[in-house]
C-alpha atoms as a PDB file:
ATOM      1  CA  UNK A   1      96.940 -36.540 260.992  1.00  0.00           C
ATOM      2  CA  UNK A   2      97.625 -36.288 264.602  1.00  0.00           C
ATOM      3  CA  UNK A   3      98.460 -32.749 264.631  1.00  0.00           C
ATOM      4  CA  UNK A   4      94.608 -31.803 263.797  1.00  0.00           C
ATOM      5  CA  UNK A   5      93.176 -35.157 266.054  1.00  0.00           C
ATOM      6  CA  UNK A   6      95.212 -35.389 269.605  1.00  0.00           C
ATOM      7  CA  UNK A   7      93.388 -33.718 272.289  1.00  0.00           C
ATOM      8  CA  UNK A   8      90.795 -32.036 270.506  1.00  0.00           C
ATOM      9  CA  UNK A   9      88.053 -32.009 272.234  1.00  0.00           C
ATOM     10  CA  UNK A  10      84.735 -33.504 270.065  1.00  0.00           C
ATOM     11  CA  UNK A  11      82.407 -32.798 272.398  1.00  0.00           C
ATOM     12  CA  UNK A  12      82.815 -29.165 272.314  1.00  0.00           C
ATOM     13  CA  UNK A  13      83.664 -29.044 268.139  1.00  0.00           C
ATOM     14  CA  UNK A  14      80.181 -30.717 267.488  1.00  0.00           C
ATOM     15  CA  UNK A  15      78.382 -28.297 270.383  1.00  0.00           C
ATOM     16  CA  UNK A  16      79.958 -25.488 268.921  1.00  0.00           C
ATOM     17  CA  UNK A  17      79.114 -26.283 265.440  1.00  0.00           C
ATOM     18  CA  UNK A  18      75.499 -27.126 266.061  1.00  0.00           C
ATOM     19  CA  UNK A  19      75.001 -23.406 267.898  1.00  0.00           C
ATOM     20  CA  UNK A  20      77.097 -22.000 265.430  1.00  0.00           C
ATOM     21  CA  UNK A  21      74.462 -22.646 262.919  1.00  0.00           C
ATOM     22  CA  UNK A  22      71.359 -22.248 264.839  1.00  0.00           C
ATOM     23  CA  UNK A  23      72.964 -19.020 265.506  1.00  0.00           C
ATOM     24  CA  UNK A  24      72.901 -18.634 261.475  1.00  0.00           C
ATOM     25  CA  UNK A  25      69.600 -19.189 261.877  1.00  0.00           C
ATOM     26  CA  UNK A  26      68.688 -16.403 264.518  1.00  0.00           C
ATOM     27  CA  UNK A  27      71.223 -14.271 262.194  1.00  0.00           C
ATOM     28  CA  UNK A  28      69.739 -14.106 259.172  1.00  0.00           C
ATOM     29  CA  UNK A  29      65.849 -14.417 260.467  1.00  0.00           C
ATOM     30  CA  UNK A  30      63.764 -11.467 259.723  1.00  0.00           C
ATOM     31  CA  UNK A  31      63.692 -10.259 263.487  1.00  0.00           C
ATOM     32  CA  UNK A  32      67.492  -9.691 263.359  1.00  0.00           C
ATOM     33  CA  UNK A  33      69.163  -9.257 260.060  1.00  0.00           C
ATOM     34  CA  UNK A  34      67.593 -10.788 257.254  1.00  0.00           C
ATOM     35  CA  UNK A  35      64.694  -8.061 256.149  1.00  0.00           C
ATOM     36  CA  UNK A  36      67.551  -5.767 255.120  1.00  0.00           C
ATOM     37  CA  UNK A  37      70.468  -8.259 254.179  1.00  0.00           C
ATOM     38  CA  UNK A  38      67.658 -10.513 252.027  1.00  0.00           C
ATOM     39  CA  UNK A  39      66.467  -6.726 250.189  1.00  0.00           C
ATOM     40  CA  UNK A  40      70.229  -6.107 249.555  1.00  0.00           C
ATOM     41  CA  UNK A  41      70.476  -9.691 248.412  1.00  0.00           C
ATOM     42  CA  UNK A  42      67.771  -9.394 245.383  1.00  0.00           C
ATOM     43  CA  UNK A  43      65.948 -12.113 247.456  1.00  0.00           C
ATOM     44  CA  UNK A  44      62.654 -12.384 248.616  1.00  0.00           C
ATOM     45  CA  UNK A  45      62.063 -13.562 252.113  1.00  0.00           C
ATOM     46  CA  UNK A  46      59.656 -16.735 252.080  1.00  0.00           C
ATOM     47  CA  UNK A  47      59.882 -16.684 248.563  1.00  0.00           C
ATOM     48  CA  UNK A  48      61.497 -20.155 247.922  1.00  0.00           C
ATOM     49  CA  UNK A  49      58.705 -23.130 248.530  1.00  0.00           C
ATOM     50  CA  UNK A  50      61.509 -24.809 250.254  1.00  0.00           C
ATOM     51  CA  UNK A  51      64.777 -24.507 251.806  1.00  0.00           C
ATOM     52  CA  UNK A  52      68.332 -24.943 249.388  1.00  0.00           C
ATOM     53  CA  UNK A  53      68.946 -28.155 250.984  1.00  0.00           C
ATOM     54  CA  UNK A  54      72.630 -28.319 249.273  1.00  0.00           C
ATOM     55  CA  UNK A  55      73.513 -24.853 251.064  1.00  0.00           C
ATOM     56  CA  UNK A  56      72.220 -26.187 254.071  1.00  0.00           C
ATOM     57  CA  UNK A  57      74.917 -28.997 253.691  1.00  0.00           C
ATOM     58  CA  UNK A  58      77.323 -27.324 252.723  1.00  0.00           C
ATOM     59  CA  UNK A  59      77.145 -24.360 255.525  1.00  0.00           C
ATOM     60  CA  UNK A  60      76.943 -27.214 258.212  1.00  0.00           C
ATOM     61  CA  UNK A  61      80.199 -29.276 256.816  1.00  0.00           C
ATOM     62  CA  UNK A  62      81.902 -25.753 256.638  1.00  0.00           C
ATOM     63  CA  UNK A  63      81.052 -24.774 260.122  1.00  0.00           C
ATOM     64  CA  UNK A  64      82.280 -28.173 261.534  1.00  0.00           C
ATOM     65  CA  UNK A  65      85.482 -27.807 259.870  1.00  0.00           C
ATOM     66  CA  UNK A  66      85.671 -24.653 261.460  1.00  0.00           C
ATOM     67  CA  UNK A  67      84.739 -25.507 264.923  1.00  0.00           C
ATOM     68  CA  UNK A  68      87.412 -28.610 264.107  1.00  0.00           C
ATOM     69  CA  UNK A  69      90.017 -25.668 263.248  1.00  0.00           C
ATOM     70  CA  UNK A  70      88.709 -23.784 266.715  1.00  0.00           C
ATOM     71  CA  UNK A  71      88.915 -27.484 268.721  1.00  0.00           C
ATOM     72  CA  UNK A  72      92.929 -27.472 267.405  1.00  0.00           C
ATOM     73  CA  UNK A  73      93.734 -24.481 268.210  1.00  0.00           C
ATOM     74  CA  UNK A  74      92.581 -24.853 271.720  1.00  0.00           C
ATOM     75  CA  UNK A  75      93.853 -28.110 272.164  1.00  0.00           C
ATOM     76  CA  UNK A  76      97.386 -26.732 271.188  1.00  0.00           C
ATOM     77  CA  UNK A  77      96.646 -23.398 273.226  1.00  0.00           C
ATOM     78  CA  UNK A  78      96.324 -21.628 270.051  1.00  0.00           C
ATOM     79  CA  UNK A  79      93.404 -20.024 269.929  1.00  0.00           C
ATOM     80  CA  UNK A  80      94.888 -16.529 268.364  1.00  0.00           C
ATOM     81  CA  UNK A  81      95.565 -18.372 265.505  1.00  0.00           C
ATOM     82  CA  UNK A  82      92.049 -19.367 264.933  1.00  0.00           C
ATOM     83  CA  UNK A  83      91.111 -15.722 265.793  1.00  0.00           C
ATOM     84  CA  UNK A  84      93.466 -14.535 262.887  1.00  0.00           C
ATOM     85  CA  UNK A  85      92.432 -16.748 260.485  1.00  0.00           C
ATOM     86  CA  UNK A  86      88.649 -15.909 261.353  1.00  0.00           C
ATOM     87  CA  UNK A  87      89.064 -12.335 260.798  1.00  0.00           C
ATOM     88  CA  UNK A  88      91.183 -13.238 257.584  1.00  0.00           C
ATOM     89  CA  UNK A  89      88.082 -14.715 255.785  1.00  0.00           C
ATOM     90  CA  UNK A  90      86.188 -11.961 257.412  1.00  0.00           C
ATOM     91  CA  UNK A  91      87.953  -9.623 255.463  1.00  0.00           C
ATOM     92  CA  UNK A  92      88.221 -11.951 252.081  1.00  0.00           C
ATOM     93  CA  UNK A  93      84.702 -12.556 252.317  1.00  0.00           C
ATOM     94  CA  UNK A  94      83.586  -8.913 252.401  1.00  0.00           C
ATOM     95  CA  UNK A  95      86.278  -7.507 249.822  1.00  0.00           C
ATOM     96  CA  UNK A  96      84.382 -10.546 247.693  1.00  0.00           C
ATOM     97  CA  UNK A  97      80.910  -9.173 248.417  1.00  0.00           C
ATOM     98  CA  UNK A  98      82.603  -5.592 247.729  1.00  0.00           C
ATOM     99  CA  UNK A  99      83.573  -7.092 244.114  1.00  0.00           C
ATOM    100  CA  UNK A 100      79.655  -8.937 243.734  1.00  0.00           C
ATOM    101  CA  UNK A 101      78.908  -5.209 244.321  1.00  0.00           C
ATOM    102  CA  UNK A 102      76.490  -6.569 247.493  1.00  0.00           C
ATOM    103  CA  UNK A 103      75.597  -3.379 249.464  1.00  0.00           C
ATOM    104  CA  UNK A 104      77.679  -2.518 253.055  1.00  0.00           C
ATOM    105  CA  UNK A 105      74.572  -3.711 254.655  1.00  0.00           C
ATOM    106  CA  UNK A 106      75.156  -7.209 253.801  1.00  0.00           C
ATOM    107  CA  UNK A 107      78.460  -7.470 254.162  1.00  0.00           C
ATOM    108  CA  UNK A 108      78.747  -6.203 257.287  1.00  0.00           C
ATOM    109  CA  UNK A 109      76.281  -8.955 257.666  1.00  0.00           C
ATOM    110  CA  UNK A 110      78.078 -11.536 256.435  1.00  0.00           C
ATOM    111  CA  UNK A 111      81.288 -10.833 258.114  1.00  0.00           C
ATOM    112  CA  UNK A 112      79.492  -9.950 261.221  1.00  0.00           C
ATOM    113  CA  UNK A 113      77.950 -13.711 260.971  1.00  0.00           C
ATOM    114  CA  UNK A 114      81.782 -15.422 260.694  1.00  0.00           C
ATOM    115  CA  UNK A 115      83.051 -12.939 263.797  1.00  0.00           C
ATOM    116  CA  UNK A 116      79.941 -14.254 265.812  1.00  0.00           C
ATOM    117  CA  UNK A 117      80.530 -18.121 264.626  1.00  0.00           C
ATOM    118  CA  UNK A 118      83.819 -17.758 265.686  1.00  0.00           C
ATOM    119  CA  UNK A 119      82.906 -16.479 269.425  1.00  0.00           C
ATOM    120  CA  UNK A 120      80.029 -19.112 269.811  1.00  0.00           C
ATOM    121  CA  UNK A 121      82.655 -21.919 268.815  1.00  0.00           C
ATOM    122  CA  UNK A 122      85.186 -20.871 271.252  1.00  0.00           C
ATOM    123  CA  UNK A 123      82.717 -20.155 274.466  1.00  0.00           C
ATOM    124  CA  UNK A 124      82.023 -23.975 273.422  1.00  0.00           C
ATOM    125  CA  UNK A 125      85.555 -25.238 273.790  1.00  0.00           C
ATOM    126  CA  UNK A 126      85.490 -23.277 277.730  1.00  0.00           C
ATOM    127  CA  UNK A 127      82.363 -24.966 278.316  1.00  0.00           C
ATOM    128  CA  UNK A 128      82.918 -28.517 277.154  1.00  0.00           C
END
């Protein structure tokens, strides 16, 4: 357990985690990405009467795990290996929207999103 604890740096995991996803935020709004990505989706912005709580959850335990991976690899002067990894479920996660048959549009989108999270999570480990 030491190995992913010692030296990390908590400050800058939980920063980079919390701008991570207000960045998803920004990302997927209407004034940036969303129109298009939400059309190539099948989904219809404003159309839910509330927010999917659950995938709310879930995307904010999954980018603090990440941001924990980011915090490791810093703290062990690593940080290629994060940036490897990144663009590994970049690529996983669009060949999987290739085989959902989601349009280029979107999965650029997507991909773009994990690229970005990964940027905003290290520019918090220099900061903090």
């Amino acid at each position: 357990m030491e190995e992913i604890t010692t030296n990390v740096n908590w400050l800058a995991v939980t920063s980079g985690s919390i701008a991570a996803f207000v960045l998803g935020a920004l990302w997927y709004s209407p004034k940036i990405f969303g129109k298009k990505w939400a059309q190539e989706q099948g989904v219809t912005p404003g159309s839910a009467s509330r927010m999917p709580v659950g995938a709310m959850v879930v995307q904010a335990l999954g980018l603090m795990l990440m941001s924990w991976f980011v915090g490791v690899t810093a703290a062990n002067e690593a940080l290629l290996t994060v940036i490897l990894a990144t663009l590994g479920f970049a690529v996983l996660g669009y060949s999987g929207g290739m085989f959902a048959n989601k349009g280029s549009y979107s999965r650029n989108v997507d991909a773009g999103y994990l690229v970005a999270v990964l940027v905003v999570m290290i520019i918090a480990q220099a900061i903090f």
